[in-house]
C-alpha atoms as a PDB file:
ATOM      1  CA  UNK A   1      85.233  18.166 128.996  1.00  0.00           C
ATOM      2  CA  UNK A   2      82.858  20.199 126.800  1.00  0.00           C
ATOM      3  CA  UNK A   3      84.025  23.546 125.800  1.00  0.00           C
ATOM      4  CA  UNK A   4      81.669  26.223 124.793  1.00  0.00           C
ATOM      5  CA  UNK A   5      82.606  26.059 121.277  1.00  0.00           C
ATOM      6  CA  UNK A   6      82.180  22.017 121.080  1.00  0.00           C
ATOM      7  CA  UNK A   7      78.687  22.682 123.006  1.00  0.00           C
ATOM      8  CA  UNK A   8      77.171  25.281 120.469  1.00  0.00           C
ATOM      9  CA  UNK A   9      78.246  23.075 117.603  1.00  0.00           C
ATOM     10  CA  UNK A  10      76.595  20.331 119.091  1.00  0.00           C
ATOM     11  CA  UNK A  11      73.066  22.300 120.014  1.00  0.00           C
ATOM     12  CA  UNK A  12      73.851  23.402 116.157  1.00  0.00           C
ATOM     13  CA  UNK A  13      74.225  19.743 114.567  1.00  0.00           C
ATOM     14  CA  UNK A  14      71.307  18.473 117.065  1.00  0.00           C
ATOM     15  CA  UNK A  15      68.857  21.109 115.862  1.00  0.00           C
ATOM     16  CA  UNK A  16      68.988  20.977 112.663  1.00  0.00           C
ATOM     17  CA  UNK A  17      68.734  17.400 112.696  1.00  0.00           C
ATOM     18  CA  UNK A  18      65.354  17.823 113.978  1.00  0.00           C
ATOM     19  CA  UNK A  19      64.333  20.120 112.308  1.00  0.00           C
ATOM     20  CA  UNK A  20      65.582  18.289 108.877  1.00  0.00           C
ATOM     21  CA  UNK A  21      63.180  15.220 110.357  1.00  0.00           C
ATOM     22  CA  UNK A  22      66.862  12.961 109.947  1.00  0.00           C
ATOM     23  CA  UNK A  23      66.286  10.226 112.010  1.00  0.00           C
ATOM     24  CA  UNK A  24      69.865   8.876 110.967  1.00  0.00           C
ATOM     25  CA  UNK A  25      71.688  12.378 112.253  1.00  0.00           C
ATOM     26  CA  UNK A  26      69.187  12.674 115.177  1.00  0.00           C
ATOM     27  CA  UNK A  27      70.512   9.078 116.466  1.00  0.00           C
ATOM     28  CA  UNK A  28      74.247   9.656 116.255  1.00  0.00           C
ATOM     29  CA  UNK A  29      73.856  11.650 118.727  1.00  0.00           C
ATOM     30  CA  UNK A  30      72.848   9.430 121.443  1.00  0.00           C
ATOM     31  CA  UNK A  31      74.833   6.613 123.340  1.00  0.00           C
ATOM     32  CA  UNK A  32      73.635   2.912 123.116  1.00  0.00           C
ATOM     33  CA  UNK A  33      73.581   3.117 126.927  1.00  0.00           C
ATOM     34  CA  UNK A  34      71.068   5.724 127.252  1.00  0.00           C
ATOM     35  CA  UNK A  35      68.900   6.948 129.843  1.00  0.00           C
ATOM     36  CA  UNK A  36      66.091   9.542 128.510  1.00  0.00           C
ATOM     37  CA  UNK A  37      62.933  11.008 130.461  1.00  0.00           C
ATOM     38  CA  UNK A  38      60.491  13.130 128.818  1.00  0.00           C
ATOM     39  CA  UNK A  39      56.830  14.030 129.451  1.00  0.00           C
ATOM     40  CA  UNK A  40      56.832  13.314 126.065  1.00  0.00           C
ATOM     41  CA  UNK A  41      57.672   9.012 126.860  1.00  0.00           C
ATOM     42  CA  UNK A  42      54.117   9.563 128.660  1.00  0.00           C
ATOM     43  CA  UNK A  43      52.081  11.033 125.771  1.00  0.00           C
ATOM     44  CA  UNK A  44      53.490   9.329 122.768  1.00  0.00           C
ATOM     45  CA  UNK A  45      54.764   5.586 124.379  1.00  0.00           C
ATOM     46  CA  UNK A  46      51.675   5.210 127.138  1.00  0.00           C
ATOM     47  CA  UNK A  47      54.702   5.034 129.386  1.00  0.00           C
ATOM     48  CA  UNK A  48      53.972   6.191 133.162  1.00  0.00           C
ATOM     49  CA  UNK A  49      57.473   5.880 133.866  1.00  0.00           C
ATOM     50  CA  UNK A  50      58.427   8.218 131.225  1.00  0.00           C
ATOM     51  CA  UNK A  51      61.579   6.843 130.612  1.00  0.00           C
ATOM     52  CA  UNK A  52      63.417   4.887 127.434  1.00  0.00           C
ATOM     53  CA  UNK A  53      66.798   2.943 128.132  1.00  0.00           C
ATOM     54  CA  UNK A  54      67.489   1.495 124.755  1.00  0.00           C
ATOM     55  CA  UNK A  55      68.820   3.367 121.797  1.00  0.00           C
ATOM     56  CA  UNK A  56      66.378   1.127 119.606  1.00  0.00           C
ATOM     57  CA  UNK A  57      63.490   2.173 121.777  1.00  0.00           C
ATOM     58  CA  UNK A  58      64.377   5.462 121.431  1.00  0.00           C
ATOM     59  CA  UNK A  59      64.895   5.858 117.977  1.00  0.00           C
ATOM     60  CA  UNK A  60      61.122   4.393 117.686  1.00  0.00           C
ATOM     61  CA  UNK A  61      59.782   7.298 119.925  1.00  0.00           C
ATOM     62  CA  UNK A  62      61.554   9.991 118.169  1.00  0.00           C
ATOM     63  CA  UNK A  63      59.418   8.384 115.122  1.00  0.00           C
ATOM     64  CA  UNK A  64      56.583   8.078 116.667  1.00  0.00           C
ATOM     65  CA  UNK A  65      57.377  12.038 117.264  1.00  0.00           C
ATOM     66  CA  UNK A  66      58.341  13.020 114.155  1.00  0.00           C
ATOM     67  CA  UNK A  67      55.089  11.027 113.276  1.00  0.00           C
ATOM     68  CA  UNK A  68      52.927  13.067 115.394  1.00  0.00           C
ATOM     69  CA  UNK A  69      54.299  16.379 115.399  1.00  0.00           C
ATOM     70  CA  UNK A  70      54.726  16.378 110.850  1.00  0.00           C
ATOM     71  CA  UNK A  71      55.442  20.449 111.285  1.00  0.00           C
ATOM     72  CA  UNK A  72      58.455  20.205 114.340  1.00  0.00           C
ATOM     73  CA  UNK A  73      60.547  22.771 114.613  1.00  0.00           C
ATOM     74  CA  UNK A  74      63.374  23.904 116.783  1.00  0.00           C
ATOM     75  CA  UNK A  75      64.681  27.017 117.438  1.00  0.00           C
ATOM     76  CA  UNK A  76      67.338  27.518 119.846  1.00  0.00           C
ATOM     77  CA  UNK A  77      67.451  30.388 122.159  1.00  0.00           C
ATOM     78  CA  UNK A  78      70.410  29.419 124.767  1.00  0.00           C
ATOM     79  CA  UNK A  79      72.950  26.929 125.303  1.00  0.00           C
ATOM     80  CA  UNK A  80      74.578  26.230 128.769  1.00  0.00           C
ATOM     81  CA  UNK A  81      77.319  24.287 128.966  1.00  0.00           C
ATOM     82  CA  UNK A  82      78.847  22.582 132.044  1.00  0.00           C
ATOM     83  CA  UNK A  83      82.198  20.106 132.813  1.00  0.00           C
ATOM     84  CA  UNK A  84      80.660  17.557 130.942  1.00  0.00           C
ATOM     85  CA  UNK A  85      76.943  18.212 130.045  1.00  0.00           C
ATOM     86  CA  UNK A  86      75.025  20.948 128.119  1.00  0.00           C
ATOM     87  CA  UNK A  87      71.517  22.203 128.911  1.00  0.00           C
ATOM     88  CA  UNK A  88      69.689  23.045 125.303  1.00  0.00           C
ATOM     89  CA  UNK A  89      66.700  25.913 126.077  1.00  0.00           C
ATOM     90  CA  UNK A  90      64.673  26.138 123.301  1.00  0.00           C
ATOM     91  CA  UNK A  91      61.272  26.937 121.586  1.00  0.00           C
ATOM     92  CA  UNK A  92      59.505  22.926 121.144  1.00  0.00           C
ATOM     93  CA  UNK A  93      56.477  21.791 119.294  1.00  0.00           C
ATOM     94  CA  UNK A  94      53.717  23.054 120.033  1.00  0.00           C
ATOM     95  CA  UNK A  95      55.241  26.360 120.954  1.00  0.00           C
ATOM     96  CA  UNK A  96      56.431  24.969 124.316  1.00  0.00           C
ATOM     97  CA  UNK A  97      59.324  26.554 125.733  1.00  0.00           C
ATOM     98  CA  UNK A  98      61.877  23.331 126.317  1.00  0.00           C
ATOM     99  CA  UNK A  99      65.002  22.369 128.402  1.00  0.00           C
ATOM    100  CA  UNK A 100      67.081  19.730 127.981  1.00  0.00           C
ATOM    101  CA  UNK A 101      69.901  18.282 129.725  1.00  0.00           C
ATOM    102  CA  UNK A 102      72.327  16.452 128.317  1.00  0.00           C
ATOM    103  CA  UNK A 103      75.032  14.130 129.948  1.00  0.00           C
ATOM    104  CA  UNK A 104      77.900  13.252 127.436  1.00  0.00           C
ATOM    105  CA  UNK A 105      79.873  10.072 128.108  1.00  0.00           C
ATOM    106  CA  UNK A 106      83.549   9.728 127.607  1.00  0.00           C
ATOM    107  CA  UNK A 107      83.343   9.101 123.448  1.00  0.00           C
ATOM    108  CA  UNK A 108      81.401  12.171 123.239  1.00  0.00           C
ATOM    109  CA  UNK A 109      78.173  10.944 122.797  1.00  0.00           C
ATOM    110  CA  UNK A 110      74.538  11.807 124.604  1.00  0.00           C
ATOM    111  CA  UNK A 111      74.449   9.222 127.774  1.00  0.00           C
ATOM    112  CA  UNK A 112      71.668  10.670 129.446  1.00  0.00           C
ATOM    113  CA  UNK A 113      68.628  13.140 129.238  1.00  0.00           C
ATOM    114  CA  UNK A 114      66.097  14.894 131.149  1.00  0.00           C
ATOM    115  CA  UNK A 115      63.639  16.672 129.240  1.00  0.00           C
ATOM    116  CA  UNK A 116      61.732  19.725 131.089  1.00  0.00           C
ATOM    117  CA  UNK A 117      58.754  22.164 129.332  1.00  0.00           C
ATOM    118  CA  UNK A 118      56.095  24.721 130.129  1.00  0.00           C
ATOM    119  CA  UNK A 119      52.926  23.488 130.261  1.00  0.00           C
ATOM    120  CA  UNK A 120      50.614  23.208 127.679  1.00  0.00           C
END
């Protein structure tokens, strides 16, 4: 169960991993069995389907992100936490206003993710 305590010091930890460009921290948040769509997949991986379901393959898009986007930034506006998920709403690159839900799995880690922003 996520409290509202664990989620805000998880949105805390996953921020400023990003925002620190830590590829390392950014990853130990995710679960080997992951399932991640993003508009994002499309853009950067050529990927219609949008989707990554290996951590390997996703640590090579968030590269090819931090790769892209040199200036990223976070900044968190809300966190919304539910029995065992979070939903981060935040400011993205590109000024985009960003969404993301987050499925934990039982060891605490990110399991699965849907990604949602205002259009460019």
């Amino acid at each position: 169960m996520i409290t509202e305590q664990t989620a805000r010091t998880f949105a805390a930890d996953w921020i400023a991993a990003w925002n620190n460009h830590d590829i390392q921290a950014i990853m130990h948040h995710y679960a080997d069995d992951i399932s991640f769509t993003s508009p994002f997949v499309t853009r950067l991986n050529n990927d219609p389907t949008s989707r990554i379901t290996t951590k390997p393959d996703l640590q090579q898009y968030f590269l090819r992100a931090l790769t892209a986007y040199p200036d990223l930034t976070f900044e968190l506006f809300h966190v919304l936490t539910a029995v065992n998920s979070v939903v981060l709403y935040y400011r993205s690159v590109n000024n985009l206003l960003a969404a993301e839900f987050m499925l934990f799995n039982p060891q605490g880690q990110v399991c699965q993710v849907h990604a949602h922003y205002t259009a460019p």
